[in-house]
PDB file of N, CA and C in Angstrom:
ATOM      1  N   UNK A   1    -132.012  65.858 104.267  1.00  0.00           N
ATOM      2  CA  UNK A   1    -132.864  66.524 105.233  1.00  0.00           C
ATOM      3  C   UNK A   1    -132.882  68.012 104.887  1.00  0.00           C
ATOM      4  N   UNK A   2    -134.280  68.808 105.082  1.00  0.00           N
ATOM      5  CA  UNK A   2    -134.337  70.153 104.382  1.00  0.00           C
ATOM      6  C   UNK A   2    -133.350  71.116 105.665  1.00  0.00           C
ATOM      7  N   UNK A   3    -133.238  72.221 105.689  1.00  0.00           N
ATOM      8  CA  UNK A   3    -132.978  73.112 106.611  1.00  0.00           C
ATOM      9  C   UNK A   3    -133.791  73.130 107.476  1.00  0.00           C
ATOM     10  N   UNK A   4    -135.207  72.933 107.212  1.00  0.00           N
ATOM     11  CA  UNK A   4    -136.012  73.443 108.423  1.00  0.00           C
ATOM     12  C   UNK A   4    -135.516  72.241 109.139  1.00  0.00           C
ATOM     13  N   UNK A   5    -135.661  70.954 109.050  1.00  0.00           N
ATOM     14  CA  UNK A   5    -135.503  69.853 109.837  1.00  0.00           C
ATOM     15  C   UNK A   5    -134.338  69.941 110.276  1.00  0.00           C
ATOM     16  N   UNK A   6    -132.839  70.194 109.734  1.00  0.00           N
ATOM     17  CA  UNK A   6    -132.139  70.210 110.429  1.00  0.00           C
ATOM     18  C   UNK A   6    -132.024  71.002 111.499  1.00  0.00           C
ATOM     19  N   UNK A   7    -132.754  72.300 111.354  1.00  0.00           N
ATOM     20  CA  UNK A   7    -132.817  73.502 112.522  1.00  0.00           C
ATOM     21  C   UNK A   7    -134.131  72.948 113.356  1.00  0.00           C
ATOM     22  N   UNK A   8    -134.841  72.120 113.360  1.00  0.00           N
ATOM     23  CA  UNK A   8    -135.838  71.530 114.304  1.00  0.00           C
ATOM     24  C   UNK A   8    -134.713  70.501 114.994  1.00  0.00           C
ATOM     25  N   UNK A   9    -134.156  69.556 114.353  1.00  0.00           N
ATOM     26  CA  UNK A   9    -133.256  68.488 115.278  1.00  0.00           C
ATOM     27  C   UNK A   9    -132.259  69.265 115.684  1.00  0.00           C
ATOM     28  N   UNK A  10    -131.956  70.500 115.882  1.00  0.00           N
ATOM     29  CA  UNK A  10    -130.584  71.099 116.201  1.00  0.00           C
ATOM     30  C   UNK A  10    -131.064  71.417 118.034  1.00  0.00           C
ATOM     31  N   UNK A  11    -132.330  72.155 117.498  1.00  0.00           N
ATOM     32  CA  UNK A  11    -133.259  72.765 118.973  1.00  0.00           C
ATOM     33  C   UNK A  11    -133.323  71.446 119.385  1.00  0.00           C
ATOM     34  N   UNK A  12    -133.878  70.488 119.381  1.00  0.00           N
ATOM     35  CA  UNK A  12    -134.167  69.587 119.873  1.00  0.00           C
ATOM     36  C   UNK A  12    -133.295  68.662 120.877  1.00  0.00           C
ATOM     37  N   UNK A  13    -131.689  68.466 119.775  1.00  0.00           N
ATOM     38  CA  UNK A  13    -130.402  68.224 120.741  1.00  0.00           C
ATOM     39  C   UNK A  13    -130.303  69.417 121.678  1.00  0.00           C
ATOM     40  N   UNK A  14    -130.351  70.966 121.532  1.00  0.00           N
ATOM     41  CA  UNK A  14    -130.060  72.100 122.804  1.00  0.00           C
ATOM     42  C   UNK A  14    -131.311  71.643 123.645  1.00  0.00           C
ATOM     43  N   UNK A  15    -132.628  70.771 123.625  1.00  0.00           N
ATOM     44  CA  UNK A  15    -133.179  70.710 124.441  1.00  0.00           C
ATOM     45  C   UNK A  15    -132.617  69.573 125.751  1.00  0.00           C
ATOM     46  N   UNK A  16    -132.275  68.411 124.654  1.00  0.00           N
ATOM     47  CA  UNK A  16    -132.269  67.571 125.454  1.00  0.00           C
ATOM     48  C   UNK A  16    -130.669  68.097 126.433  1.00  0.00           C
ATOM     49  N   UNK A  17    -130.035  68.680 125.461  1.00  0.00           N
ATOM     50  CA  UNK A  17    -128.671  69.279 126.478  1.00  0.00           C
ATOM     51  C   UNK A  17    -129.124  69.973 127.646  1.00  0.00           C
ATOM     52  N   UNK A  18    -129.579  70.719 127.627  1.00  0.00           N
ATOM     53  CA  UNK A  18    -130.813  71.617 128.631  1.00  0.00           C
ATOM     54  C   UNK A  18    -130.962  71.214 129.617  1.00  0.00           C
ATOM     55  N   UNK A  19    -131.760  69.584 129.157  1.00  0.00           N
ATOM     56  CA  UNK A  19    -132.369  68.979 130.303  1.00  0.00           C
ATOM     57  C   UNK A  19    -130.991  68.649 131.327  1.00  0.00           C
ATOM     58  N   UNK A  20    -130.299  68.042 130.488  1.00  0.00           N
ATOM     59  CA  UNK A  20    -128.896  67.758 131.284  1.00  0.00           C
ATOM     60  C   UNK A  20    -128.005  68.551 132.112  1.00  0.00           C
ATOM     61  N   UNK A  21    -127.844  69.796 131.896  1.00  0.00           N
ATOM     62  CA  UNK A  21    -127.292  70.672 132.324  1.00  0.00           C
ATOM     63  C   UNK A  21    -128.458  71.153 133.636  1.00  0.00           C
ATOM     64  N   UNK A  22    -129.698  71.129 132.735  1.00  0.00           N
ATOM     65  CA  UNK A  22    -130.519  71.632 134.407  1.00  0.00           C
ATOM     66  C   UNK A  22    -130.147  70.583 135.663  1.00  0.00           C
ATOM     67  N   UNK A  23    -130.206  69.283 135.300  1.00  0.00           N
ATOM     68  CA  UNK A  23    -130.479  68.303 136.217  1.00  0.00           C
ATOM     69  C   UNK A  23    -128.932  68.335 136.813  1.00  0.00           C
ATOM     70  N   UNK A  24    -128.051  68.882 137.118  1.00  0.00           N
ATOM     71  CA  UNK A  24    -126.249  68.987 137.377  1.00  0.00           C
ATOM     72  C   UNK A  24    -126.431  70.874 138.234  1.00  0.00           C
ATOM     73  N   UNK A  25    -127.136  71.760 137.526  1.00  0.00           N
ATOM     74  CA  UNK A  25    -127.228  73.085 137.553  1.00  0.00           C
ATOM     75  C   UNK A  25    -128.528  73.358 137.914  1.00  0.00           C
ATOM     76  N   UNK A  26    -129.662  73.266 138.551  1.00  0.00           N
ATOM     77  CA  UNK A  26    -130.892  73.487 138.502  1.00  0.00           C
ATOM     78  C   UNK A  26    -131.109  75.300 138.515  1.00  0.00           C
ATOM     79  N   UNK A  27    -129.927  75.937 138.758  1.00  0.00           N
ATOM     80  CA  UNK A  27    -130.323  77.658 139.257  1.00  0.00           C
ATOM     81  C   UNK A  27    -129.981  77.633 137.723  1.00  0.00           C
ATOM     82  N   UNK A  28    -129.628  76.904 136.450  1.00  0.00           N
ATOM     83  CA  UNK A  28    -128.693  77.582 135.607  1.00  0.00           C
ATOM     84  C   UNK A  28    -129.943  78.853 134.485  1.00  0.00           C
ATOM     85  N   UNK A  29    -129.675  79.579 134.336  1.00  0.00           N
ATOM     86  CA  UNK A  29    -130.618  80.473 133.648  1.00  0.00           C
ATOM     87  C   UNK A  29    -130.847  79.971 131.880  1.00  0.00           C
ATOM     88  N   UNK A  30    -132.390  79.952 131.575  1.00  0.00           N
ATOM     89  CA  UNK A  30    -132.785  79.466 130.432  1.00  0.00           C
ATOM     90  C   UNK A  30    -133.026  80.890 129.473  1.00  0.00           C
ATOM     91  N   UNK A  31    -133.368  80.732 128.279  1.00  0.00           N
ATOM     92  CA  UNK A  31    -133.572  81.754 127.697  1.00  0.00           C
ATOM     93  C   UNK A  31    -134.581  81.210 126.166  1.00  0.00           C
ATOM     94  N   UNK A  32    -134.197  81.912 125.296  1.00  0.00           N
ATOM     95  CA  UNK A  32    -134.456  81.523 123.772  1.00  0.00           C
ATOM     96  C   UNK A  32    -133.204  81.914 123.031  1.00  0.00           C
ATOM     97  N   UNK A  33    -133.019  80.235 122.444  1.00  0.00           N
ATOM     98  CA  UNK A  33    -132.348  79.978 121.279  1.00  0.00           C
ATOM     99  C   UNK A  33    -132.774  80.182 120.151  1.00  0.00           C
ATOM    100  N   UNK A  34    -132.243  80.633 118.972  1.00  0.00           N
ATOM    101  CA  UNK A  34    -132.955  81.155 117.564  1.00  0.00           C
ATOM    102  C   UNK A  34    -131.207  80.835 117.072  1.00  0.00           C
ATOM    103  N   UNK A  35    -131.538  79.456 116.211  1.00  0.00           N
ATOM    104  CA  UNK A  35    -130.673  78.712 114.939  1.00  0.00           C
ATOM    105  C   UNK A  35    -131.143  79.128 113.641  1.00  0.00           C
ATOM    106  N   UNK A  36    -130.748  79.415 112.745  1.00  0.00           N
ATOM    107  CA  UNK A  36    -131.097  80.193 111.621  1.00  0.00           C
ATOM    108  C   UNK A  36    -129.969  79.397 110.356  1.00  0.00           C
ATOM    109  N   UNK A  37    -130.147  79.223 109.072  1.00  0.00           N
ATOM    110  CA  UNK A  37    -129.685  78.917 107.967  1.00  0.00           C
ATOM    111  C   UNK A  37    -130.322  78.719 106.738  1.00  0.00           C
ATOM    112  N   UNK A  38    -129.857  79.172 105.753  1.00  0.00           N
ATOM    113  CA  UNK A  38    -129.861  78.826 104.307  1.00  0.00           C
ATOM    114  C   UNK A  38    -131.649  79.684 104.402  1.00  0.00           C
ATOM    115  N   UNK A  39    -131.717  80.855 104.886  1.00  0.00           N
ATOM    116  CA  UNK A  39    -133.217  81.181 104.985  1.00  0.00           C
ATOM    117  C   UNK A  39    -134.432  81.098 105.479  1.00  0.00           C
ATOM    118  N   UNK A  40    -133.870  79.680 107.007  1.00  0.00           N
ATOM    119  CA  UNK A  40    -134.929  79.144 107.654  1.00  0.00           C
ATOM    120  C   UNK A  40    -134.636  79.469 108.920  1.00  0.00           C
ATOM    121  N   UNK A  41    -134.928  79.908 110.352  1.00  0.00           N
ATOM    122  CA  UNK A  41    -135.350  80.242 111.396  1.00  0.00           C
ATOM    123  C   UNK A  41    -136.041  79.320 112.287  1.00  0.00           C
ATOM    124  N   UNK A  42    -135.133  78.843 113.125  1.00  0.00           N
ATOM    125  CA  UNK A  42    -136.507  78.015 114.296  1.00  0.00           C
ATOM    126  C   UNK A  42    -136.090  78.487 115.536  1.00  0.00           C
ATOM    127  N   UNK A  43    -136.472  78.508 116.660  1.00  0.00           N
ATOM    128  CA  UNK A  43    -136.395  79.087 117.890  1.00  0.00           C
ATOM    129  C   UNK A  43    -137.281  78.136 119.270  1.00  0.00           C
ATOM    130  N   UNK A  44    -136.402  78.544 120.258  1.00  0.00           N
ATOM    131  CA  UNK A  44    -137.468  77.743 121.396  1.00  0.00           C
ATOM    132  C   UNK A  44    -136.820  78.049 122.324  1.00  0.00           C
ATOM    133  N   UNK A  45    -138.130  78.459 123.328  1.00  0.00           N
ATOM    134  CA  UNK A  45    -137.796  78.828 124.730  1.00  0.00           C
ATOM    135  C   UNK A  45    -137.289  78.105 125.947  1.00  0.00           C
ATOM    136  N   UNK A  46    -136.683  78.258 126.626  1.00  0.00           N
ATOM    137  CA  UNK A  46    -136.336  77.381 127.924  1.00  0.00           C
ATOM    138  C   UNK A  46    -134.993  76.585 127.507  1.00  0.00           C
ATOM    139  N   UNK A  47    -133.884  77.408 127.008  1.00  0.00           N
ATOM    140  CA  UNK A  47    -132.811  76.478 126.558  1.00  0.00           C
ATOM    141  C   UNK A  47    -131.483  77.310 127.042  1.00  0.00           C
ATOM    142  N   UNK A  48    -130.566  76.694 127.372  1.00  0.00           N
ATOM    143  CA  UNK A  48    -129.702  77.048 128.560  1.00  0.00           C
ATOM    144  C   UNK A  48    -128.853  78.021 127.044  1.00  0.00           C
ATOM    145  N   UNK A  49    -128.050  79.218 127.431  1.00  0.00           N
ATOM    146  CA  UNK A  49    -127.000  79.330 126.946  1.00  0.00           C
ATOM    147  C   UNK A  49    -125.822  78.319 126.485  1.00  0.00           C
ATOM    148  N   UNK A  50    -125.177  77.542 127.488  1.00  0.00           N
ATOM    149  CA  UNK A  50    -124.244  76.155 126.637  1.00  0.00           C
ATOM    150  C   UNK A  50    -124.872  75.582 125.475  1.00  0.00           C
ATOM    151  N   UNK A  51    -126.091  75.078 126.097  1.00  0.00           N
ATOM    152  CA  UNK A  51    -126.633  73.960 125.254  1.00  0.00           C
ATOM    153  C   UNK A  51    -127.013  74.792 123.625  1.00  0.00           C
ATOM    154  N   UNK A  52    -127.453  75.901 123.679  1.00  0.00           N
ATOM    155  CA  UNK A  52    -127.727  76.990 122.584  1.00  0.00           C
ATOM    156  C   UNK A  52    -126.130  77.127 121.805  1.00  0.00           C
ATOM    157  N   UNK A  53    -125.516  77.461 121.982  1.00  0.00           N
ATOM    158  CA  UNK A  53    -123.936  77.406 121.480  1.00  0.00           C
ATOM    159  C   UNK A  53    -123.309  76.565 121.333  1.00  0.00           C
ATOM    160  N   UNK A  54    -123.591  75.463 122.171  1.00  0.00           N
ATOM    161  CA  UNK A  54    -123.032  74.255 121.325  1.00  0.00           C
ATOM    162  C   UNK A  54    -123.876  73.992 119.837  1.00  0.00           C
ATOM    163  N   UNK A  55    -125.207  74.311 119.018  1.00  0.00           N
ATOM    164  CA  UNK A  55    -125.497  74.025 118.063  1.00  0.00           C
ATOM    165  C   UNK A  55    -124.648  74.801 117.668  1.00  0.00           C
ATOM    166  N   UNK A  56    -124.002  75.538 117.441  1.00  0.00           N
ATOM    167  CA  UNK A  56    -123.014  76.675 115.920  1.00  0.00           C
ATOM    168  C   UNK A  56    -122.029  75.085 115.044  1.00  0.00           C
ATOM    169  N   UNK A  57    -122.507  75.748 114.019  1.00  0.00           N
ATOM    170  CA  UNK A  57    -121.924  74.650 113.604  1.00  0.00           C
ATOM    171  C   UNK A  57    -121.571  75.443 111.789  1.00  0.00           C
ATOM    172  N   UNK A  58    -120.748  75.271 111.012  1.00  0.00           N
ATOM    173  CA  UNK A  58    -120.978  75.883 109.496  1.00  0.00           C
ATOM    174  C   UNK A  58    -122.340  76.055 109.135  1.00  0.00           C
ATOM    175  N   UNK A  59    -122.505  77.536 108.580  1.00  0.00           N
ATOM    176  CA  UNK A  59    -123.979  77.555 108.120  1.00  0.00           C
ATOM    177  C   UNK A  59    -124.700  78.180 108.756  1.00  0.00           C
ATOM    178  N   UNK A  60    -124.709  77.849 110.150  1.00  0.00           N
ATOM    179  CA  UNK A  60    -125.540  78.396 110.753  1.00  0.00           C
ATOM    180  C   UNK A  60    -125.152  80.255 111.716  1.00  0.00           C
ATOM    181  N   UNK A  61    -126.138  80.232 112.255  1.00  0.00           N
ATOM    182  CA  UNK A  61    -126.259  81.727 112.915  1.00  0.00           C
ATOM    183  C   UNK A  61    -126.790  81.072 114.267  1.00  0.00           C
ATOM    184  N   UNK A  62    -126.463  80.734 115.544  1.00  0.00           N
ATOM    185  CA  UNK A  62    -126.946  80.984 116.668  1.00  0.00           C
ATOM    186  C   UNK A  62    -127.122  81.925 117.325  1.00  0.00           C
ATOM    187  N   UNK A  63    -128.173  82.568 118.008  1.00  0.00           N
ATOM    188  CA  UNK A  63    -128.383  83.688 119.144  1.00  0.00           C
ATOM    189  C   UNK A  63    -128.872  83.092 120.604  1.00  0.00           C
ATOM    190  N   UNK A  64    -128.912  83.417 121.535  1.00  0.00           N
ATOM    191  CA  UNK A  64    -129.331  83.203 122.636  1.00  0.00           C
ATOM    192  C   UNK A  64    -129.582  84.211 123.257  1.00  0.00           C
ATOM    193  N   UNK A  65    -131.062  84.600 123.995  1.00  0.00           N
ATOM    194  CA  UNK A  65    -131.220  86.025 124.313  1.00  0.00           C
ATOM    195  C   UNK A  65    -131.991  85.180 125.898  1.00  0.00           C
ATOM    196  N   UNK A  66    -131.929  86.015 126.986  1.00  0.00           N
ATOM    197  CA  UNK A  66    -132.628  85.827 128.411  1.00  0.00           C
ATOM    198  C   UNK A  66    -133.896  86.059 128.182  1.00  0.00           C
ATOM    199  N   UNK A  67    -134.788  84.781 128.875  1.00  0.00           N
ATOM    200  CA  UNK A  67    -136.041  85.252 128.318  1.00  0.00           C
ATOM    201  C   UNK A  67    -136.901  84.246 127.508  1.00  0.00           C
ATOM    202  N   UNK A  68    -138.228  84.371 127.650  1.00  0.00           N
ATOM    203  CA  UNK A  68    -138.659  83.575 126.227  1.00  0.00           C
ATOM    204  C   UNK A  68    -138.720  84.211 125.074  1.00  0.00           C
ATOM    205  N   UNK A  69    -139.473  83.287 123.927  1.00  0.00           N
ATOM    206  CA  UNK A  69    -139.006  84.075 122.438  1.00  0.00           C
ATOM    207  C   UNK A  69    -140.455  84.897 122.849  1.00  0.00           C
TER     208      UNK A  69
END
């Protein structure tokens, strides 16, 4: 799998974490996640801080900023 795909399925697990954490937390504050590696960048709005930090993984660069991208 290239980088970009793995940084598309990475957002994708912080989404579905997201959803989970909203539905337990509904006040919990969303933001934009931006996963980054090996030169590739993907990002997406509406994703909780946890769920954003749980992707760090070797390789990568997570940020999480309040806010959309």
């Amino acid at each position: 799998m290239s980088n970009s795909n793995q940084l598309k399925e990475a957002l994708f697990q912080a989404e579905r974490d997201t959803q989970k954490e909203i539905e337990n937390t509904p006040n919990e504050a969303t933001g934009c996640c931006t996963i980054s590696s090996g030169g590739y960048s993907e990002q997406k709005s509406g994703i909780t801080k946890a769920s954003c930090d749980k992707q760090k993984a070797p390789g990568y660069t997570v940020t999480w900023k309040k806010g959309s991208c």
